[in-house]
PDB file of N, CA and C in Angstrom:
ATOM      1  N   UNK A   1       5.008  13.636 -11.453  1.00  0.00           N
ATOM      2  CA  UNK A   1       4.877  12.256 -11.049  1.00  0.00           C
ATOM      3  C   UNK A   1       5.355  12.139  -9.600  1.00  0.00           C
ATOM      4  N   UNK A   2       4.762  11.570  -9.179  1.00  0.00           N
ATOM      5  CA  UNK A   2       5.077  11.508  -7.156  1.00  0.00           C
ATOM      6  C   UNK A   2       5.082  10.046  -6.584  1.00  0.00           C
ATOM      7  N   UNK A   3       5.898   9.378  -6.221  1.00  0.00           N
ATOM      8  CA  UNK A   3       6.087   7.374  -6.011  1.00  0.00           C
ATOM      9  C   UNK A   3       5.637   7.712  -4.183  1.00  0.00           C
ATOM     10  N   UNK A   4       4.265   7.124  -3.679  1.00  0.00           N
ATOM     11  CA  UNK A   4       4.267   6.987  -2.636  1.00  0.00           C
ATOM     12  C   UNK A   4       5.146   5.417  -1.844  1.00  0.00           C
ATOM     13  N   UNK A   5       5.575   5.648  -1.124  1.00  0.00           N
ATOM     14  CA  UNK A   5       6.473   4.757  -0.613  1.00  0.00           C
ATOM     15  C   UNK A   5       6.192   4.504   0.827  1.00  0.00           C
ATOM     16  N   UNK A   6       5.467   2.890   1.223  1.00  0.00           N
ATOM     17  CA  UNK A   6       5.075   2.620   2.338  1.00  0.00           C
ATOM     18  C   UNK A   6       5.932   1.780   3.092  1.00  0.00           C
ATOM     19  N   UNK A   7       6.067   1.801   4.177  1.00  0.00           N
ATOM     20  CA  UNK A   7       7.019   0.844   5.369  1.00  0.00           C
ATOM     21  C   UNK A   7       6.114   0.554   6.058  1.00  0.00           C
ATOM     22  N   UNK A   8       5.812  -0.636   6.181  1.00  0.00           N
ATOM     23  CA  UNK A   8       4.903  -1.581   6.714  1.00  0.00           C
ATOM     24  C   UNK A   8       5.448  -2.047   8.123  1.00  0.00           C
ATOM     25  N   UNK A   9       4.814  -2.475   9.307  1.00  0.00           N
ATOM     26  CA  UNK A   9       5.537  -3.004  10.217  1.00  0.00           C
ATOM     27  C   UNK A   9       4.757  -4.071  10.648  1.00  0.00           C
ATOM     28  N   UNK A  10       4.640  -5.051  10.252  1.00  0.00           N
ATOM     29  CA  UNK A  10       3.489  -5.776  10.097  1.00  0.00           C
ATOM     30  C   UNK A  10       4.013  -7.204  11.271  1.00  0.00           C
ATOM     31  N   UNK A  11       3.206  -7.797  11.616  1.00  0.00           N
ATOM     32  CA  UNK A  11       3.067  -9.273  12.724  1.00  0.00           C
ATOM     33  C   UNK A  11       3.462 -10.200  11.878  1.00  0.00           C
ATOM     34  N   UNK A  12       4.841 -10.693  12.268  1.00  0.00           N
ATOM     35  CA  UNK A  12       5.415 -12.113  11.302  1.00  0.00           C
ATOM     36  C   UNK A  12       4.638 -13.039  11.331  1.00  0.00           C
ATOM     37  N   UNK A  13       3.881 -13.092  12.182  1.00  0.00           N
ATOM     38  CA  UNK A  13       3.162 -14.879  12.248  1.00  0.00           C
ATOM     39  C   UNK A  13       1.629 -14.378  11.364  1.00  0.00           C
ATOM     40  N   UNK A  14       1.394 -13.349  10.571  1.00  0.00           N
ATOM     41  CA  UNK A  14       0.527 -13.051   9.688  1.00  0.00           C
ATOM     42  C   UNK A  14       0.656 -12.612   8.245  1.00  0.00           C
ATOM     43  N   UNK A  15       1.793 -13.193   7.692  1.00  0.00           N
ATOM     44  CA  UNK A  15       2.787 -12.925   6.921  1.00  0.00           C
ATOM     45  C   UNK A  15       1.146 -13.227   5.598  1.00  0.00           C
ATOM     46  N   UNK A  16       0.480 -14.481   5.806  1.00  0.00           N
ATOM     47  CA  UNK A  16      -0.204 -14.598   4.853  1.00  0.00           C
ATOM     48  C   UNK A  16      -1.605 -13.879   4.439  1.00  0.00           C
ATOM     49  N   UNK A  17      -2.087 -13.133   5.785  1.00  0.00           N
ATOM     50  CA  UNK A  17      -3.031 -12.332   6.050  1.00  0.00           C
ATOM     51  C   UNK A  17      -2.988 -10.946   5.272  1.00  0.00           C
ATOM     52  N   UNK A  18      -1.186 -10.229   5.228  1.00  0.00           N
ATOM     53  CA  UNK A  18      -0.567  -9.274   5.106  1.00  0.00           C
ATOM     54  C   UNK A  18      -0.644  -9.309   3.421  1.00  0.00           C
ATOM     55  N   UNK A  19      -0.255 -10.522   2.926  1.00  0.00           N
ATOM     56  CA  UNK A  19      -0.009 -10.612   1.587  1.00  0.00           C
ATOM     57  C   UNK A  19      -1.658 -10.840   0.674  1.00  0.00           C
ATOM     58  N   UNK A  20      -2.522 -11.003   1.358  1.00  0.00           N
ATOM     59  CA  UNK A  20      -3.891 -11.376   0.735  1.00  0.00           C
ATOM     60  C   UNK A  20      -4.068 -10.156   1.208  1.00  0.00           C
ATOM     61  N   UNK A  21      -4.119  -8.962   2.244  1.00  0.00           N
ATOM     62  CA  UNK A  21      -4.080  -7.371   2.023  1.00  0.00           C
ATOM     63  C   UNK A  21      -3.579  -7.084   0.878  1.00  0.00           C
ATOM     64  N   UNK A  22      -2.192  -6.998   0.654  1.00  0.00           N
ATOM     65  CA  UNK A  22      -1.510  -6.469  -0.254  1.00  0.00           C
ATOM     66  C   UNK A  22      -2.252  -6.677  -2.029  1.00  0.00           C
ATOM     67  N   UNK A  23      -2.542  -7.999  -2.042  1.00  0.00           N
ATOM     68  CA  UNK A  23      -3.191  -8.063  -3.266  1.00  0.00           C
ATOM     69  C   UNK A  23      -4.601  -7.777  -3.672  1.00  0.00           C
ATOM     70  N   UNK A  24      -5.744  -7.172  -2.301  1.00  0.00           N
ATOM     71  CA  UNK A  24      -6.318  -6.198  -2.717  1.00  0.00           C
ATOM     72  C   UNK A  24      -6.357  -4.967  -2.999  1.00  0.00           C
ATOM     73  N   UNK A  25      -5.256  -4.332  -2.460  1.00  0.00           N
ATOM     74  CA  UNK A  25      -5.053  -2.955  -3.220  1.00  0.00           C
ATOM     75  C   UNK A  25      -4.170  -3.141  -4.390  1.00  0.00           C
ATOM     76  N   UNK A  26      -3.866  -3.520  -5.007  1.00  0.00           N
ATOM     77  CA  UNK A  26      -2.894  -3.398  -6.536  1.00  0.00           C
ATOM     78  C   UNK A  26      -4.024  -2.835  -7.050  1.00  0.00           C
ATOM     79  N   UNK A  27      -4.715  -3.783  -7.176  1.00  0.00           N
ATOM     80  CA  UNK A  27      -5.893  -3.172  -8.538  1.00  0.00           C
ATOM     81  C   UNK A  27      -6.688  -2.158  -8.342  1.00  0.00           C
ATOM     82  N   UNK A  28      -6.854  -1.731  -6.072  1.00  0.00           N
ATOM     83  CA  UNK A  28      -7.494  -0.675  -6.158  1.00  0.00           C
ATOM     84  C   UNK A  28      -7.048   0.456  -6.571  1.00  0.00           C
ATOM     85  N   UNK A  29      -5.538   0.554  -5.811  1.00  0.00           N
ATOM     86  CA  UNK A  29      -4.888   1.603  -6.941  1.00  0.00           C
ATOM     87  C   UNK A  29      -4.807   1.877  -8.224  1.00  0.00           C
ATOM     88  N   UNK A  30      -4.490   1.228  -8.678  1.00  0.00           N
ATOM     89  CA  UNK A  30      -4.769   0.909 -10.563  1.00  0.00           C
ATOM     90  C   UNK A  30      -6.176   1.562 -10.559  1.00  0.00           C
ATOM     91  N   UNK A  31      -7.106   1.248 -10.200  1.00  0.00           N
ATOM     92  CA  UNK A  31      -8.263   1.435 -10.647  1.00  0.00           C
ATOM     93  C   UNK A  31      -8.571   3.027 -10.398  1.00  0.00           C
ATOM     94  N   UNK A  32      -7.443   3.836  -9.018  1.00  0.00           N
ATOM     95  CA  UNK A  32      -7.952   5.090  -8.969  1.00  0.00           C
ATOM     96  C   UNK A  32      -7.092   6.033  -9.787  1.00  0.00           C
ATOM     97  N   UNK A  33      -6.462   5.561 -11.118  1.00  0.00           N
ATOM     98  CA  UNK A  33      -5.515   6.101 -12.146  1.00  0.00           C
ATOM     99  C   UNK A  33      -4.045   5.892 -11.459  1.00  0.00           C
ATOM    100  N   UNK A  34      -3.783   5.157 -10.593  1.00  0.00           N
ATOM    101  CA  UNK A  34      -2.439   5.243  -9.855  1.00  0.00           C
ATOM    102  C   UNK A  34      -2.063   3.946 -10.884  1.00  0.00           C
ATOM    103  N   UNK A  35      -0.223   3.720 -10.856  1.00  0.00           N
ATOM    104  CA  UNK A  35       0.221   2.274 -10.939  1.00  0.00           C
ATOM    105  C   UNK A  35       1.180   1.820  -9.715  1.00  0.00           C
ATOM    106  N   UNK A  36       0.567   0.707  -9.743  1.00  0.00           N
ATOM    107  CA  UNK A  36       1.364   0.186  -8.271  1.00  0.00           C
ATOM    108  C   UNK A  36       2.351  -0.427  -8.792  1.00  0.00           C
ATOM    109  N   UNK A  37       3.380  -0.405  -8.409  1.00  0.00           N
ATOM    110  CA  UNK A  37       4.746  -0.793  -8.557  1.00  0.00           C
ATOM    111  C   UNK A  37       5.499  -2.188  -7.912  1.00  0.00           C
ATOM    112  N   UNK A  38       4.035  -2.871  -6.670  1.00  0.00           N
ATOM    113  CA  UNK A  38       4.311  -3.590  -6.116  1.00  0.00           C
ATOM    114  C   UNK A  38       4.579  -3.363  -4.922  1.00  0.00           C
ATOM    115  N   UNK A  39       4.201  -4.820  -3.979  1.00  0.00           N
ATOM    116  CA  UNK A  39       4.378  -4.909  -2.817  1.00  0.00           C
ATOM    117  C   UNK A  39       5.398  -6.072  -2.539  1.00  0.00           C
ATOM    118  N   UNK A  40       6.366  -5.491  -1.545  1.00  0.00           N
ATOM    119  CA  UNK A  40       7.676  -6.073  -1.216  1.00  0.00           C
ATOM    120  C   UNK A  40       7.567  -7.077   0.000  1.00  0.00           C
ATOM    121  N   UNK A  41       7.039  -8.298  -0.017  1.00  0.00           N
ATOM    122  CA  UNK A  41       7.475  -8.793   1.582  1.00  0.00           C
ATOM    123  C   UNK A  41       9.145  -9.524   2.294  1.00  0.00           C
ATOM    124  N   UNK A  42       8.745  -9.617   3.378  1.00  0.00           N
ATOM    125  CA  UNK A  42      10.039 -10.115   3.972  1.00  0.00           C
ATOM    126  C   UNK A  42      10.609 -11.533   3.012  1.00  0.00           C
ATOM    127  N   UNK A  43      11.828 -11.392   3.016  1.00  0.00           N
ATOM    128  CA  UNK A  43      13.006 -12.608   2.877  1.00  0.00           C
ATOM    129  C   UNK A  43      13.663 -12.727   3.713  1.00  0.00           C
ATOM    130  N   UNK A  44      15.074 -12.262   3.276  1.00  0.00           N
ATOM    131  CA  UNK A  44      15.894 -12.354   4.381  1.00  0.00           C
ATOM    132  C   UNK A  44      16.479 -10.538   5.048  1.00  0.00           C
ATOM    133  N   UNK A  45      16.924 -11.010   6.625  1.00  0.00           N
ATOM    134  CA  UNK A  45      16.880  -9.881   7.064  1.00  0.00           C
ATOM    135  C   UNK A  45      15.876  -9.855   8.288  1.00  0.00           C
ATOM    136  N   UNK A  46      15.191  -8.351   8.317  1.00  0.00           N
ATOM    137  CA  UNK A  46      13.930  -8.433   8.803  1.00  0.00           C
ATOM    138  C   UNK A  46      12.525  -9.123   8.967  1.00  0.00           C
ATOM    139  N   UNK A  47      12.223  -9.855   9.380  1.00  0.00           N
ATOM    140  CA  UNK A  47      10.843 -10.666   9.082  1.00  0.00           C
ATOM    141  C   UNK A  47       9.829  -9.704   9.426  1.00  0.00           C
ATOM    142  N   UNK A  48       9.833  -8.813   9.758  1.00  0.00           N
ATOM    143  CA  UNK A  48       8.225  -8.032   9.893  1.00  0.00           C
ATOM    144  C   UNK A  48       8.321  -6.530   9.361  1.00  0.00           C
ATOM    145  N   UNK A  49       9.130  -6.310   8.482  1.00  0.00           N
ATOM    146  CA  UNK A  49       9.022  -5.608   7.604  1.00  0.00           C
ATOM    147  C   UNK A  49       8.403  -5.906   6.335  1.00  0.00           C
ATOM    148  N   UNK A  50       7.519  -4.753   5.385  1.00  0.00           N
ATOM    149  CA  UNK A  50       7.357  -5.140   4.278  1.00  0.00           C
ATOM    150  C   UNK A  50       6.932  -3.605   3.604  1.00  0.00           C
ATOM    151  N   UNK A  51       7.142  -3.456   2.042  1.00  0.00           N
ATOM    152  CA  UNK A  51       7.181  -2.210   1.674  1.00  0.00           C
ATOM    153  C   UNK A  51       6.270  -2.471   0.363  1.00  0.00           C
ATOM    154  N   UNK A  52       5.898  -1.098   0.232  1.00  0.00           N
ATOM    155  CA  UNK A  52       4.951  -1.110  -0.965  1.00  0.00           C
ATOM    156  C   UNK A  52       5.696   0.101  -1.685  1.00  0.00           C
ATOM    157  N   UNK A  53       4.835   0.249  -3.120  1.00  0.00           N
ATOM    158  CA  UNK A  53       5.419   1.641  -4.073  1.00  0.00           C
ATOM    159  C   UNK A  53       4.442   1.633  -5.361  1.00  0.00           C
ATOM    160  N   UNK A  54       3.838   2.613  -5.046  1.00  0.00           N
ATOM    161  CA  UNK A  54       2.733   3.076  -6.366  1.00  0.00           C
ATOM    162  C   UNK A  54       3.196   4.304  -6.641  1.00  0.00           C
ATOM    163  N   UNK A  55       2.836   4.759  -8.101  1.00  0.00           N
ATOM    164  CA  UNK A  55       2.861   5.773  -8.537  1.00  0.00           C
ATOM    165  C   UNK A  55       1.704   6.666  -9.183  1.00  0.00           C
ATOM    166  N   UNK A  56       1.767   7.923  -8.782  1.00  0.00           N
ATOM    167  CA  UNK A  56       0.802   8.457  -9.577  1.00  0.00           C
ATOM    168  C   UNK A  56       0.894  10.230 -10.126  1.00  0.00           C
ATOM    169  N   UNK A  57       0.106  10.118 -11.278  1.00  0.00           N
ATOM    170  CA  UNK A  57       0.793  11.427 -12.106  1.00  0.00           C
ATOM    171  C   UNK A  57       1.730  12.974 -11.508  1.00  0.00           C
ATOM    172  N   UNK A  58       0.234  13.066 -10.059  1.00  0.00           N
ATOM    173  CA  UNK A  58       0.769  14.369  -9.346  1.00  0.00           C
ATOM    174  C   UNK A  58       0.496  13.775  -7.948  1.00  0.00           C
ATOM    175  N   UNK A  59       0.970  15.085  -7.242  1.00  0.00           N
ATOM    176  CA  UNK A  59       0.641  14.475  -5.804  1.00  0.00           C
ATOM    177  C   UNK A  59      -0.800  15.219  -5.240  1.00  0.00           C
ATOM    178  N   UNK A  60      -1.839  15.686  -6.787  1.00  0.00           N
ATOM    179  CA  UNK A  60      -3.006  15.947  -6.572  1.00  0.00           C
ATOM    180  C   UNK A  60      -3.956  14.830  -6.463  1.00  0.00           C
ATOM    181  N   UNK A  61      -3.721  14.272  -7.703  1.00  0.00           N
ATOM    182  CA  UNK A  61      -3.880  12.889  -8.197  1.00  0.00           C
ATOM    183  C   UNK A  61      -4.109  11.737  -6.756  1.00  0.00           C
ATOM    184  N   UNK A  62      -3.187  11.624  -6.615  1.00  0.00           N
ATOM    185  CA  UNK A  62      -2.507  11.301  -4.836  1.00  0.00           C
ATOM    186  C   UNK A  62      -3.888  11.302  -4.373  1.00  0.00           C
ATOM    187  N   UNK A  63      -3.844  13.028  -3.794  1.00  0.00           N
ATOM    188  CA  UNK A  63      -4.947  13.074  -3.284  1.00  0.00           C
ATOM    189  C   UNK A  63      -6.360  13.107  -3.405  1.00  0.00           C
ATOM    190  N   UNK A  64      -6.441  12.625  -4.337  1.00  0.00           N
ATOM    191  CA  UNK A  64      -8.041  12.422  -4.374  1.00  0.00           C
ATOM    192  C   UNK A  64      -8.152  10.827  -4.537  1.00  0.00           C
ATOM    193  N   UNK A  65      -7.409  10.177  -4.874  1.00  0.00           N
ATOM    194  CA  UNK A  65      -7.374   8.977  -4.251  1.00  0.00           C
ATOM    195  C   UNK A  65      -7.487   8.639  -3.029  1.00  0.00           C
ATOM    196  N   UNK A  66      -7.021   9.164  -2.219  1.00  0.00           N
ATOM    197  CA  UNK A  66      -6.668   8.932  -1.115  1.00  0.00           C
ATOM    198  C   UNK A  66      -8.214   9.166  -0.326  1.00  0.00           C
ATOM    199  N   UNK A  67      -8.933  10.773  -1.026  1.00  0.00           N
ATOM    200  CA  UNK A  67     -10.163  11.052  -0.130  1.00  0.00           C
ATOM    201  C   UNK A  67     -11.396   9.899  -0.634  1.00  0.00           C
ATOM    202  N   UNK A  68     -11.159   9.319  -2.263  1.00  0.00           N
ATOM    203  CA  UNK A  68     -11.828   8.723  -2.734  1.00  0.00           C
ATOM    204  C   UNK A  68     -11.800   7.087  -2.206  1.00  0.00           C
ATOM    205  N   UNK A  69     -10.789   6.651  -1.645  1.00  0.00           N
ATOM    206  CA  UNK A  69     -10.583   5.482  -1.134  1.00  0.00           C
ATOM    207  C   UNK A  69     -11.488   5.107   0.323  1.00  0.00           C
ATOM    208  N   UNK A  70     -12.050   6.239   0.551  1.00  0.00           N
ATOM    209  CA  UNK A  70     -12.467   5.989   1.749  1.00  0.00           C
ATOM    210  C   UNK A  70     -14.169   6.136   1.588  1.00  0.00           C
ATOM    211  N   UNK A  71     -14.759   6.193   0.615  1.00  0.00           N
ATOM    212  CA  UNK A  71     -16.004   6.214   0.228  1.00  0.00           C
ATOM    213  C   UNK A  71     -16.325   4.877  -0.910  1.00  0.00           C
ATOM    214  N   UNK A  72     -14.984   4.474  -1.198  1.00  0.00           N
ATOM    215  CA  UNK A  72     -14.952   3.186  -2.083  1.00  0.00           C
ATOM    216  C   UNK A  72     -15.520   2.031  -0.895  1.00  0.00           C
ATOM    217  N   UNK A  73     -16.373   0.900  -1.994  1.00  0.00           N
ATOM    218  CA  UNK A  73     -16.731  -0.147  -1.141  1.00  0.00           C
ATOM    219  C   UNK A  73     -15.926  -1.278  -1.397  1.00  0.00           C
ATOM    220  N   UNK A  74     -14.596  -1.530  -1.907  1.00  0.00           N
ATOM    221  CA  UNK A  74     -13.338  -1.937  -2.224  1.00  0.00           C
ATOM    222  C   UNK A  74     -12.503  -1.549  -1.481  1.00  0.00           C
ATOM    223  N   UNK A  75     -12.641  -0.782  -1.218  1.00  0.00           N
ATOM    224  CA  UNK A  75     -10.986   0.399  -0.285  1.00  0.00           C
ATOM    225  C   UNK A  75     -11.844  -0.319   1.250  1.00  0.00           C
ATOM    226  N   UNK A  76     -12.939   0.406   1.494  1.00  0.00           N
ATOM    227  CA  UNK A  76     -13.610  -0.071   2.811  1.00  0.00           C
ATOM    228  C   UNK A  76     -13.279  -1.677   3.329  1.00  0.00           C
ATOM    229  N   UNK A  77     -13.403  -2.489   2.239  1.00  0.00           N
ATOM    230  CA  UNK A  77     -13.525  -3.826   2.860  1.00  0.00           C
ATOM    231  C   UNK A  77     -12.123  -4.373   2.766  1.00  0.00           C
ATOM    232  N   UNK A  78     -10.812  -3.560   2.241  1.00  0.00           N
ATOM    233  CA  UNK A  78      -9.578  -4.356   2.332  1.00  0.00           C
ATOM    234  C   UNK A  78      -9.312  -3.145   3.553  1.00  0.00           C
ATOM    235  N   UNK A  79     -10.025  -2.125   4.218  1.00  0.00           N
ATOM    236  CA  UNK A  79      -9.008  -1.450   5.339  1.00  0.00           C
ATOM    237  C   UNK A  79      -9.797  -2.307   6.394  1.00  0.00           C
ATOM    238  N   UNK A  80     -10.817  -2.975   6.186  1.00  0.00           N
ATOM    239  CA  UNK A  80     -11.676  -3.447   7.357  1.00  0.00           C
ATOM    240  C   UNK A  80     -10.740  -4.999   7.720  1.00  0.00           C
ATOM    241  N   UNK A  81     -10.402  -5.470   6.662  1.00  0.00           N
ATOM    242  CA  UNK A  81     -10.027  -7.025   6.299  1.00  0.00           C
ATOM    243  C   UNK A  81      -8.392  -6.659   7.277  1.00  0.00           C
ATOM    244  N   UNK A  82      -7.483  -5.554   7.163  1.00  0.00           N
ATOM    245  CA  UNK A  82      -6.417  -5.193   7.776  1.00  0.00           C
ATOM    246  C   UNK A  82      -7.109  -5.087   9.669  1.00  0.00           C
ATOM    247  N   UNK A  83      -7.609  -4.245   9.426  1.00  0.00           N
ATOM    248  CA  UNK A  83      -8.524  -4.096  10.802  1.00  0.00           C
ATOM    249  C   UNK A  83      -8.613  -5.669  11.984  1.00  0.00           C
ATOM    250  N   UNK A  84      -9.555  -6.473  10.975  1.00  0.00           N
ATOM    251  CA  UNK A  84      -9.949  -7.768  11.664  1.00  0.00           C
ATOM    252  C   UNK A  84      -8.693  -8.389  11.946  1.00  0.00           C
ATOM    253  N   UNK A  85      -7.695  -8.363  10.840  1.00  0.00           N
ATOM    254  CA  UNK A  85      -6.911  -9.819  11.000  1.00  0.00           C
ATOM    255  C   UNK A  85      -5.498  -9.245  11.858  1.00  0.00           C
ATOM    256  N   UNK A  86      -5.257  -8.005  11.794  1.00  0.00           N
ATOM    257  CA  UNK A  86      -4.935  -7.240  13.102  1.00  0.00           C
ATOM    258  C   UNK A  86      -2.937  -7.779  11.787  1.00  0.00           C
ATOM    259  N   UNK A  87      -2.826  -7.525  11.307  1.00  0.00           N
ATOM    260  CA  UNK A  87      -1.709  -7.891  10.170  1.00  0.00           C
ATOM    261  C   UNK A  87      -0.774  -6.761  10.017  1.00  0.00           C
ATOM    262  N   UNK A  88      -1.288  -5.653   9.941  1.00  0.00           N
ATOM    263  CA  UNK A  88      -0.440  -4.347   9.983  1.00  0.00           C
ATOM    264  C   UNK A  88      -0.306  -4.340  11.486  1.00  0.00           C
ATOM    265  N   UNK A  89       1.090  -4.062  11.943  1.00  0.00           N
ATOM    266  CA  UNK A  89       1.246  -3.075  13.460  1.00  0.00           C
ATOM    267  C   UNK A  89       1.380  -1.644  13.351  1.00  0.00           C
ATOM    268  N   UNK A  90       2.086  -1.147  12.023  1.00  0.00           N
ATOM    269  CA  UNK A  90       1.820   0.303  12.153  1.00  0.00           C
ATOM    270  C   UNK A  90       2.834   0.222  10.708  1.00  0.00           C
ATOM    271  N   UNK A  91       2.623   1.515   9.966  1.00  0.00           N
ATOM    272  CA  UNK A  91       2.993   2.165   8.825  1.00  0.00           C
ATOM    273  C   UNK A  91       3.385   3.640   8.795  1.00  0.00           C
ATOM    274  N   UNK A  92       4.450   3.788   7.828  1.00  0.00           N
ATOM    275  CA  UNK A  92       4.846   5.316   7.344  1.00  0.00           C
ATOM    276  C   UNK A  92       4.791   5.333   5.721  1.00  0.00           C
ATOM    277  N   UNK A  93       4.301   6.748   5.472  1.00  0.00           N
ATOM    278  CA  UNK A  93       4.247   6.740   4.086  1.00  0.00           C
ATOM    279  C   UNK A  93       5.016   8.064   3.656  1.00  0.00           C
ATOM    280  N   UNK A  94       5.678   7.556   3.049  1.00  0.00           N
ATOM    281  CA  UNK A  94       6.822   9.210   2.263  1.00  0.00           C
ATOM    282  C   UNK A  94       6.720   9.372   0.664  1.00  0.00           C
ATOM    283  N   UNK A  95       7.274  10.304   0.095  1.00  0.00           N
ATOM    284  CA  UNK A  95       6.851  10.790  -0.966  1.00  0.00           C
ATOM    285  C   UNK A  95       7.992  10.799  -1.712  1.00  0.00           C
ATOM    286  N   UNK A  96       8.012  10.319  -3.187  1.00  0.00           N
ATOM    287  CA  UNK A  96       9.096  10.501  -3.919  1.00  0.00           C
ATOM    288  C   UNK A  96       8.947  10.913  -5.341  1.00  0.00           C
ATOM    289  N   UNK A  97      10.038  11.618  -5.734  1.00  0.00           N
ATOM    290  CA  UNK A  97      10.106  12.256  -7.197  1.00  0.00           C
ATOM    291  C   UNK A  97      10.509  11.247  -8.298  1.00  0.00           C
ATOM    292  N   UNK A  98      10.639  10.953  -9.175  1.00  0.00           N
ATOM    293  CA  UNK A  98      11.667   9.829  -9.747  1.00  0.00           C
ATOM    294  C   UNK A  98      12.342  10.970 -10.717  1.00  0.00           C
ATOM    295  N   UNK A  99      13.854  10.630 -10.564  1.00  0.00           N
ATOM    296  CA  UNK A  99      15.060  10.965 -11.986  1.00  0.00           C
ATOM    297  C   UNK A  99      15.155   9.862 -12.554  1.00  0.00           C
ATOM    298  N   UNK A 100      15.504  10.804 -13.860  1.00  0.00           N
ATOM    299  CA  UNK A 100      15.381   9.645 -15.239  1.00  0.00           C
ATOM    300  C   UNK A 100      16.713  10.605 -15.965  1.00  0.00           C
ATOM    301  N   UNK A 101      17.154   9.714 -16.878  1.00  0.00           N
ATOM    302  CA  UNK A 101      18.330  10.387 -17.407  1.00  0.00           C
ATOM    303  C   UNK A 101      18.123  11.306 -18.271  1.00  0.00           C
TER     304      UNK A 101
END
């Protein structure tokens, strides 16, 4: 099991642009056998931060999502919709194991 973990650095004054992104990928993930765990936006603190966290079985899995997302006509029109409304400034994505007792 492998939790991809995103840091968003996104334009505060598009806070609502960012979050109508965010809620087209839940289900795309879901839909490519991943579960999304949710997307985190700002409260208090940072205002142009925001984090995401899906999971999925392997970090093979991972990847074929990842090559498959980009031939999707779902994946295409929420990276295009980020694109236009210019909402992301830039992102990192890291990789995690989960312990369980």
């Amino acid at each position: 099991m492998v939790t991809c973990y995103l840091k968003y650095v996104i334009d505060q004054y598009k806070l609502e642009e960012f979050e109508k992104y965010a809620k087209l990928w839940i289900p795309l993930v879901n839909k490519f056998g991943g579960i999304h765990n949710g997307y985190f936006l700002p409260s208090e603190g940072a205002n142009n931060i925001a984090l995401a966290l899906f999971t999925f079985p392997s970090l093979a899995e991972y990847e074929c999502y990842r090559n498959d997302s980009f031939t999707d006509a779902d994946c295409i029109a929420a990276f295009k919709y980020a694109e236009e409304t210019k909402c992301i400034l830039s992102y990192e994505r890291s990789f995690f194991k989960p312990v369980f007792e």
